[in-house]
C-alpha atoms as a PDB file:
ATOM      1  CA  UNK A   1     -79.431 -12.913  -7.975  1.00  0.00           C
ATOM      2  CA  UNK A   2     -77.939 -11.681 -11.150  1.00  0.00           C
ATOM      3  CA  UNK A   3     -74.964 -13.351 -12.653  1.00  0.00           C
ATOM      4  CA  UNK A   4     -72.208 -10.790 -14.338  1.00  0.00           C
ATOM      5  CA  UNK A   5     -71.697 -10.482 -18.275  1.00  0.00           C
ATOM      6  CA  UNK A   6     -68.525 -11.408 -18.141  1.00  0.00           C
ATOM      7  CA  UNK A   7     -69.183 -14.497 -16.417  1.00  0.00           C
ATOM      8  CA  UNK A   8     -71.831 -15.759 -18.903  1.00  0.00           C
ATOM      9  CA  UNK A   9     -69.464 -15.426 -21.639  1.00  0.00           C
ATOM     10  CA  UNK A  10     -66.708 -16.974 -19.879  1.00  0.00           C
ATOM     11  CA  UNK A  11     -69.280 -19.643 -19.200  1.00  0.00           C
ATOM     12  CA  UNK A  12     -70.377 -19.992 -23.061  1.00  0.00           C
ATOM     13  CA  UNK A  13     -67.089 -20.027 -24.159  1.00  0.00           C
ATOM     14  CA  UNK A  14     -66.154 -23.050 -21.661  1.00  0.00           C
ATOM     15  CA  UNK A  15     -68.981 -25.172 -22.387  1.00  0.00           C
ATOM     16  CA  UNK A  16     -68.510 -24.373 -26.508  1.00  0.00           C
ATOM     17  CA  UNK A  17     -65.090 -25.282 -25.719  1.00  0.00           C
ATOM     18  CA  UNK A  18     -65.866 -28.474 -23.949  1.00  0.00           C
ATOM     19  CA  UNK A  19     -68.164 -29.510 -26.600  1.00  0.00           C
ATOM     20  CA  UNK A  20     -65.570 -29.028 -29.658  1.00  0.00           C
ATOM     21  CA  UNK A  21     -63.312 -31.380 -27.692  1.00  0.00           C
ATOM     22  CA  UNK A  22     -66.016 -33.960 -27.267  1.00  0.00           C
ATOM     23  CA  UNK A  23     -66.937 -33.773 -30.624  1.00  0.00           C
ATOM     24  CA  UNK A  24     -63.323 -34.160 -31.780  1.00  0.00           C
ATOM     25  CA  UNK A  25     -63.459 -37.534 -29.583  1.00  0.00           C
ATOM     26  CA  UNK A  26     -67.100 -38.781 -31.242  1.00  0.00           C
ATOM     27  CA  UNK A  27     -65.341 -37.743 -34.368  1.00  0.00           C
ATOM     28  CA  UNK A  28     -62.301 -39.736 -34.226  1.00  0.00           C
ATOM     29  CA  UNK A  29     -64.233 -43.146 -33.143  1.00  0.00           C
ATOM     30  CA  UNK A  30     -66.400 -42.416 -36.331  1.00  0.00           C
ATOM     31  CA  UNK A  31     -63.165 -42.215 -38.198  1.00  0.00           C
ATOM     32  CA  UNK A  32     -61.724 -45.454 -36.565  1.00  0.00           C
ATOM     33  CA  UNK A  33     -65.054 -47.363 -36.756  1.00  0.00           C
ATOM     34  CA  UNK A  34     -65.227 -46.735 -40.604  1.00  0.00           C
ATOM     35  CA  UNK A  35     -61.921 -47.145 -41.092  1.00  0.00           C
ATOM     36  CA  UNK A  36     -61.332 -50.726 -39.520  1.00  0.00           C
ATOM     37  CA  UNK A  37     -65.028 -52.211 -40.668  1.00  0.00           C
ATOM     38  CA  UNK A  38     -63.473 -50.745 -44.605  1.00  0.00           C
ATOM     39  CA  UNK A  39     -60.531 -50.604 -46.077  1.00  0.00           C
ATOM     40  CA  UNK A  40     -58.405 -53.703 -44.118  1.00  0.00           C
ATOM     41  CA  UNK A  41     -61.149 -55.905 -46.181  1.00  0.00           C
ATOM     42  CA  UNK A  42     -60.610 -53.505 -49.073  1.00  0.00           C
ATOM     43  CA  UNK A  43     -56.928 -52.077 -49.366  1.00  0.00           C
ATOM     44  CA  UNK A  44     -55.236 -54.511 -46.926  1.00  0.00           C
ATOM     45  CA  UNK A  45     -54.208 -51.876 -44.261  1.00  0.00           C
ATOM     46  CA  UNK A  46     -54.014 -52.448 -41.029  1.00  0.00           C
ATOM     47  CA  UNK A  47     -56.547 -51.809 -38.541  1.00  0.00           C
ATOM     48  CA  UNK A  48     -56.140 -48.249 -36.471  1.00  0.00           C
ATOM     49  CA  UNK A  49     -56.204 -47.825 -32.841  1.00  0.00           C
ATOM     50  CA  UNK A  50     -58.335 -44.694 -31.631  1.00  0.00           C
ATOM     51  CA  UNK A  51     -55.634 -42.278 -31.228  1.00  0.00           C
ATOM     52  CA  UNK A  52     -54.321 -43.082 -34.725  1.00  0.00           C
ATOM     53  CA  UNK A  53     -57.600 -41.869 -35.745  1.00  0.00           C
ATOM     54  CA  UNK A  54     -57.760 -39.179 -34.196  1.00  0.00           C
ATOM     55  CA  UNK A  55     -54.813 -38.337 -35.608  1.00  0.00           C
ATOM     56  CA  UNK A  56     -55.554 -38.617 -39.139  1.00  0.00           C
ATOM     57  CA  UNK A  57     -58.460 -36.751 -38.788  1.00  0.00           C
ATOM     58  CA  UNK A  58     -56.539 -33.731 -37.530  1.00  0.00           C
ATOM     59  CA  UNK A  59     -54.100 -33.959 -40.000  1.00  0.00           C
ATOM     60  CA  UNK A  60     -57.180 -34.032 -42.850  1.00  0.00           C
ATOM     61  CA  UNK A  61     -58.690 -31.080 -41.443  1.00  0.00           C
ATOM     62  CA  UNK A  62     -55.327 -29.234 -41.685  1.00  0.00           C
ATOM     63  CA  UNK A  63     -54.556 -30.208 -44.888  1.00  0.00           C
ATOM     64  CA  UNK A  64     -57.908 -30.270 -46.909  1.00  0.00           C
ATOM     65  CA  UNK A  65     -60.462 -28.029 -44.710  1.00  0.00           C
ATOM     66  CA  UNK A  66     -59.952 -26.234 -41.371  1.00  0.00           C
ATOM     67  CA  UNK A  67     -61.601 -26.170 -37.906  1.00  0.00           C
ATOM     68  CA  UNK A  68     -63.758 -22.917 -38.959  1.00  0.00           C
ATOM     69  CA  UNK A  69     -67.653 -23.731 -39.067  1.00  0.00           C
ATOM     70  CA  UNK A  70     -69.615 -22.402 -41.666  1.00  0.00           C
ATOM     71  CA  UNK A  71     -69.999 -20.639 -44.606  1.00  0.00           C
ATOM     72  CA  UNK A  72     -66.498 -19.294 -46.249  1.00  0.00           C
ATOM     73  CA  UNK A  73     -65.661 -16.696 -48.820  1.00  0.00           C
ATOM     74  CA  UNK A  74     -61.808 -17.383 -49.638  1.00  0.00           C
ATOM     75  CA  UNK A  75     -61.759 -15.735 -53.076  1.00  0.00           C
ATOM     76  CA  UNK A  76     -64.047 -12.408 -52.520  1.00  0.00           C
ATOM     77  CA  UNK A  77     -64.105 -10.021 -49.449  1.00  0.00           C
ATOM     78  CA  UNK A  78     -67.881 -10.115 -48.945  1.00  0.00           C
ATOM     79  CA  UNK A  79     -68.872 -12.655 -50.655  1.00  0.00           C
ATOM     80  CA  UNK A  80     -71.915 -12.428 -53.147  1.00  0.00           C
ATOM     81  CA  UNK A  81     -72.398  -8.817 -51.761  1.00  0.00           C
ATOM     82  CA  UNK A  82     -69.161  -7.690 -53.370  1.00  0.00           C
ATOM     83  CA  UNK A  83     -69.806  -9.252 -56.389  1.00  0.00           C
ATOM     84  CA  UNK A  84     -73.650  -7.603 -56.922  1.00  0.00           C
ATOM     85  CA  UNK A  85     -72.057  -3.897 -55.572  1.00  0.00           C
ATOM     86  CA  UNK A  86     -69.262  -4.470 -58.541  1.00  0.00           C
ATOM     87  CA  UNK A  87     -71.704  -5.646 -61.016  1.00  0.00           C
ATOM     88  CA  UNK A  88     -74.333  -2.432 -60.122  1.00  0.00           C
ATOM     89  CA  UNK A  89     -71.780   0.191 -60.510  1.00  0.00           C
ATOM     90  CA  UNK A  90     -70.533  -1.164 -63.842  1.00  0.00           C
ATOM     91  CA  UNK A  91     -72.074   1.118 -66.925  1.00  0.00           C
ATOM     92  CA  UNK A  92     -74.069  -0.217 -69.069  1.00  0.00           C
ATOM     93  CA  UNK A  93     -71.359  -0.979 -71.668  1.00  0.00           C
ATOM     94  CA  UNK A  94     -69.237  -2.635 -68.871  1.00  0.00           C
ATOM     95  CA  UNK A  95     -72.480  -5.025 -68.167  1.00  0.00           C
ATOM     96  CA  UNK A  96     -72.620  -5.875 -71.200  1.00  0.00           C
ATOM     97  CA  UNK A  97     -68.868  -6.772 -71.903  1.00  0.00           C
ATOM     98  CA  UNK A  98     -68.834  -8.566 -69.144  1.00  0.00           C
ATOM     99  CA  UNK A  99     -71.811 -10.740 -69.904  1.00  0.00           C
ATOM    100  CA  UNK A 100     -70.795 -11.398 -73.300  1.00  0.00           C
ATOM    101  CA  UNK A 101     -67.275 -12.513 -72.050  1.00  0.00           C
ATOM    102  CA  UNK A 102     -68.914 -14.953 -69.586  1.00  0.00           C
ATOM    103  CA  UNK A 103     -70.734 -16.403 -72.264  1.00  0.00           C
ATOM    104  CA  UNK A 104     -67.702 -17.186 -73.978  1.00  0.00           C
ATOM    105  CA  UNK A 105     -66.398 -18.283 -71.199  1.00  0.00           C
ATOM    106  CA  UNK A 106     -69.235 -20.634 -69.873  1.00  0.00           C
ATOM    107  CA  UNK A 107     -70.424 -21.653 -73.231  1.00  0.00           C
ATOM    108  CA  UNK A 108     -73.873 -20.154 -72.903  1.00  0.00           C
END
């Protein structure tokens, strides 16, 4: 019996779904466990409770990183790519300008 496409994505997606959520749970008592067996000897704080935790991890993630995996190119469309296609088409006198202004730049 063959199963349809559509249902073996559906079925990936649920069980990548269901293992983000667990891993935001393992995640949060990892957060908790460190954070109680640190900083109330350290800092004086008081001990967290799980969903504390799991709370302040969120709220890292949203403010310093975000829940994408991987690899990210923020400042340039393709990454590295981009950067070697720019470089190539430059002239020769554009190479060289712009090594010599990295040097300057970068001390080198």
């Amino acid at each position: 019996m063959e199963t349809s496409e559509p249902f073996r994505i559906r079925k990936r997606k649920g069980i990548f779904l269901l293992f983000m959520i667990s891993g935001l749970f393992f995640i949060s008592g990892i957060v908790m466990l460190l954070w109680n067996s640190i900083l109330p000897s350290v800092l004086g704080v008081p001990a967290l409770t799980y969903w504390q935790a799991m709370g302040i991890f969120a709220l890292c993630r949203i403010l310093f990183g975000s829940f994408r995996m991987g690899k990210h190119h923020a400042h340039y469309p393709a990454g590295k790519a981009f950067l070697h296609r720019k470089f190539m088409n430059m002239s020769e006198e554009e190479r060289n300008a712009f090594r010599e202004e990295w040097k300057s730049r970068c001390g080198g």
